[in-house]
C-alpha atoms as a PDB file:
ATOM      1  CA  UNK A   1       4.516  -7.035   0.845  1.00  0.00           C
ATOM      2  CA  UNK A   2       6.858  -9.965   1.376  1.00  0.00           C
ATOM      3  CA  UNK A   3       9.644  -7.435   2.101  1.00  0.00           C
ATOM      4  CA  UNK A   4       7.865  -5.929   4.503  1.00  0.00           C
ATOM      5  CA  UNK A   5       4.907  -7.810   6.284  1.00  0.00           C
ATOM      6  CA  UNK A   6       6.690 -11.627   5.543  1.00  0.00           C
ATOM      7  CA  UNK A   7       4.110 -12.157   2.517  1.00  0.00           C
ATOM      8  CA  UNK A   8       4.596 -14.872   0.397  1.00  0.00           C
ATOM      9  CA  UNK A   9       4.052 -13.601  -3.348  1.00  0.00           C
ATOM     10  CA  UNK A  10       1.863 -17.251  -3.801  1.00  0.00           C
ATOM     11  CA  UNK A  11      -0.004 -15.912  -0.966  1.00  0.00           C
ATOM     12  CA  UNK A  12      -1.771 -12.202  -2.407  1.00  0.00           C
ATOM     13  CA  UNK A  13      -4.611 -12.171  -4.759  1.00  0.00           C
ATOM     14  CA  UNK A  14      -3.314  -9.064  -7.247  1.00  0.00           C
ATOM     15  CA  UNK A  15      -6.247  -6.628  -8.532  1.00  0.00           C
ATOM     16  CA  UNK A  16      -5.706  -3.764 -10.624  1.00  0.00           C
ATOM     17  CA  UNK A  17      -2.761  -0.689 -10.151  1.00  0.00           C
ATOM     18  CA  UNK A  18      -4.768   2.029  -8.472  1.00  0.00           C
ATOM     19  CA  UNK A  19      -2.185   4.648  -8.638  1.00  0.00           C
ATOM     20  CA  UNK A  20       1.366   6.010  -8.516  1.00  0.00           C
ATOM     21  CA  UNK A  21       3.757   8.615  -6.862  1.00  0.00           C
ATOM     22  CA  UNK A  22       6.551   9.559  -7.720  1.00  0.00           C
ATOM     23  CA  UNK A  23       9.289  11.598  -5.553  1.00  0.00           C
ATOM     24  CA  UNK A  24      12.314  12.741  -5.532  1.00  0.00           C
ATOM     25  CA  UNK A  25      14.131  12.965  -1.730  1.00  0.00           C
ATOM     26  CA  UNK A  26      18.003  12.026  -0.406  1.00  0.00           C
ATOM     27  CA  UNK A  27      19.117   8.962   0.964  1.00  0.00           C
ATOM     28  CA  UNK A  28      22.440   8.662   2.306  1.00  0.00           C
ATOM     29  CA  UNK A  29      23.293  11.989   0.987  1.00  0.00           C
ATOM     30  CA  UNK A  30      22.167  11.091  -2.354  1.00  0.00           C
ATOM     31  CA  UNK A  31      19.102  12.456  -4.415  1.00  0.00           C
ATOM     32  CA  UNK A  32      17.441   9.076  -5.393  1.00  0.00           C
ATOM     33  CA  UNK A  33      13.700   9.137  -7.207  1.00  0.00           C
ATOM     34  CA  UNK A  34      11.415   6.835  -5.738  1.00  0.00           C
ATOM     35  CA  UNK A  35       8.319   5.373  -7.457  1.00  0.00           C
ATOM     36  CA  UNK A  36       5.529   4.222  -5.752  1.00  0.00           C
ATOM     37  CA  UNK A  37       3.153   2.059  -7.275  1.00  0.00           C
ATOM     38  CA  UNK A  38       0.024   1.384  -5.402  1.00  0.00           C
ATOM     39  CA  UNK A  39      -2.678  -1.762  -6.476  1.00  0.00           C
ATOM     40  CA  UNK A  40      -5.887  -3.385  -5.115  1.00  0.00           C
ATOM     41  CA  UNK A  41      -4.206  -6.716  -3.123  1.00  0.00           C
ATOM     42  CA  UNK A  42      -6.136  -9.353  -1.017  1.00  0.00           C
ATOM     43  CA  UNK A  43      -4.441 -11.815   1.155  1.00  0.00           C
ATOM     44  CA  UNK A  44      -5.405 -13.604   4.204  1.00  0.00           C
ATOM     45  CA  UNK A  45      -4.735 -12.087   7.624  1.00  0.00           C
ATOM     46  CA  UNK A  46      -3.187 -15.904   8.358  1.00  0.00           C
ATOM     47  CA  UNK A  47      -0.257 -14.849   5.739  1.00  0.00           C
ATOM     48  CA  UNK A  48       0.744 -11.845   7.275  1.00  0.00           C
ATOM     49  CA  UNK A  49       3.956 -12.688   9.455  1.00  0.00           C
ATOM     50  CA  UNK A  50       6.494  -9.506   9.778  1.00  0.00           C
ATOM     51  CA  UNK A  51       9.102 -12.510  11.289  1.00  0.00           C
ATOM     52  CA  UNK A  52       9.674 -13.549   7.927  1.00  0.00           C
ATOM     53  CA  UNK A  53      10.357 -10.140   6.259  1.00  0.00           C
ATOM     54  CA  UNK A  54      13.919  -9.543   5.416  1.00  0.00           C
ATOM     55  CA  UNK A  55      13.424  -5.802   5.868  1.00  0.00           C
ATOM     56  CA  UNK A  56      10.639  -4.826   8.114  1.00  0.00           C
ATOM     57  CA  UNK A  57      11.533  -1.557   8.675  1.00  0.00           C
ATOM     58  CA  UNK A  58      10.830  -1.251  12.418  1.00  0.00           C
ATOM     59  CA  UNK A  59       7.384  -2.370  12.047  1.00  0.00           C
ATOM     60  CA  UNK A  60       6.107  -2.718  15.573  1.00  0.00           C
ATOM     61  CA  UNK A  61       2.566  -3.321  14.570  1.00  0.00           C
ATOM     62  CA  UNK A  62       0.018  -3.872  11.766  1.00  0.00           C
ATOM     63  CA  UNK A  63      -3.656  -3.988  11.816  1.00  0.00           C
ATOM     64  CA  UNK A  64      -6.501  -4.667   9.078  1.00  0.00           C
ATOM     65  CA  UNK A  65      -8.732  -1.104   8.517  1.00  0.00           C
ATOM     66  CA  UNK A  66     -12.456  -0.843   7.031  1.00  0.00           C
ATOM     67  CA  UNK A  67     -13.280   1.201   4.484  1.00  0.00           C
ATOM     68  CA  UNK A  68     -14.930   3.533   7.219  1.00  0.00           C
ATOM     69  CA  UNK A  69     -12.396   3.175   9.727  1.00  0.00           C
ATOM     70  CA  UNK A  70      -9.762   4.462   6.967  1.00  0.00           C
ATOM     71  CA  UNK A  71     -12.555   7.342   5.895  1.00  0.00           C
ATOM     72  CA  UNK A  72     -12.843   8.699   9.149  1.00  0.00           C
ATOM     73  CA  UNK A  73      -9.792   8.026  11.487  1.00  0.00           C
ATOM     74  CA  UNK A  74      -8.078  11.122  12.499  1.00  0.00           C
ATOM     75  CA  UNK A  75      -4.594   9.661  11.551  1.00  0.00           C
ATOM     76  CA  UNK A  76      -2.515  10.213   9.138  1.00  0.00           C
ATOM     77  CA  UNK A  77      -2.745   7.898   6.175  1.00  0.00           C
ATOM     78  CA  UNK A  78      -0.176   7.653   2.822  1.00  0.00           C
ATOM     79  CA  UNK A  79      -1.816   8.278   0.336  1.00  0.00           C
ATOM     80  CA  UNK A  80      -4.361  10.705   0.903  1.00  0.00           C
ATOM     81  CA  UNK A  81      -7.459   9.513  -0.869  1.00  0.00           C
ATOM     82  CA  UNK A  82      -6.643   5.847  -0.243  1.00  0.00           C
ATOM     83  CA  UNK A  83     -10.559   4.668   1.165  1.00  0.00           C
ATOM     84  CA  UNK A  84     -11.373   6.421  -2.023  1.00  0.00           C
ATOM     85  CA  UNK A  85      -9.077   4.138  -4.453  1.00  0.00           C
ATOM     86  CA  UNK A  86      -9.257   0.982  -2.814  1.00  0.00           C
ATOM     87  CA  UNK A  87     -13.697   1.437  -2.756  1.00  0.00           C
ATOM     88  CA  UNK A  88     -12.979   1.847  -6.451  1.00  0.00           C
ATOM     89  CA  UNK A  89     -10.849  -0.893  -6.772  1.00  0.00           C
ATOM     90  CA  UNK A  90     -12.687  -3.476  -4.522  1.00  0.00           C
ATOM     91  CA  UNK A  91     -16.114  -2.491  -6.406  1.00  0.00           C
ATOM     92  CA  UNK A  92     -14.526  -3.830  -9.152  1.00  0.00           C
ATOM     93  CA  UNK A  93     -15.032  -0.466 -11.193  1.00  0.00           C
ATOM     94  CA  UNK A  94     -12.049   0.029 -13.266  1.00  0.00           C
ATOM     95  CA  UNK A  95     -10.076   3.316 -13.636  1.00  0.00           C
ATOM     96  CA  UNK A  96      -8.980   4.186 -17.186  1.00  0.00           C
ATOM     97  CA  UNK A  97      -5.641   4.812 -15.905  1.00  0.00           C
ATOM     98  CA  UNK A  98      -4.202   5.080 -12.680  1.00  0.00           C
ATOM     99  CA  UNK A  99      -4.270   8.073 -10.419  1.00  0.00           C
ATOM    100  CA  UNK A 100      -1.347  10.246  -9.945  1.00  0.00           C
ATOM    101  CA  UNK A 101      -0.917  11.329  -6.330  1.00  0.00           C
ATOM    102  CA  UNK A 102       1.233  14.423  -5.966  1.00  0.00           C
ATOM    103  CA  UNK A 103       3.035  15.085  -2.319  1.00  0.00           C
END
């Protein structure tokens, strides 16, 4: 998050790995695997600063989503299921293992 969004690492409350993805794709030419791991984080909106992140990837924006906002907005949203994982997560009930997402 700090590479990203300017997070410092003192600054996000870590929960529990939710779930993973793996894929495989090119970069540069090159076939490169790339694992995601996703987890349960809180931090304060005060910490987010995308100024301080080394690579921010062209973020123009950010914004903070309910549970029903991510449930029923008509965007896309990585990974699919994610108002699903993070109600399971933030009710504290905890998964066995974490989910593996496929696509």
């Amino acid at each position: 998050m700090g590479e990203e969004l300017g997070i410092d690492d003192k600054a996000i409350e870590l929960g529990p790995q939710l779930a993973e993805r793996t894929k495989d794709h090119l970069v540069g030419g090159r076939e490169v695997r790339q694992v995601e791991l996703y987890f349960l984080a809180r931090v304060s909106a005060a910490d987010v600063d995308p100024a301080r992140a080394p690579q921010p990837d062209n973020i123009r924006a950010y914004r903070w989503w309910t549970l029903a906002e991510l449930r029923n907005t008509q965007q896309t949203v990585h990974p699919v299921g994610l108002a699903d994982l993070v109600a399971t997560g933030a009710a504290g009930r905890p998964l066995k293992q974490p989910v593996v997402l496929t696509g």
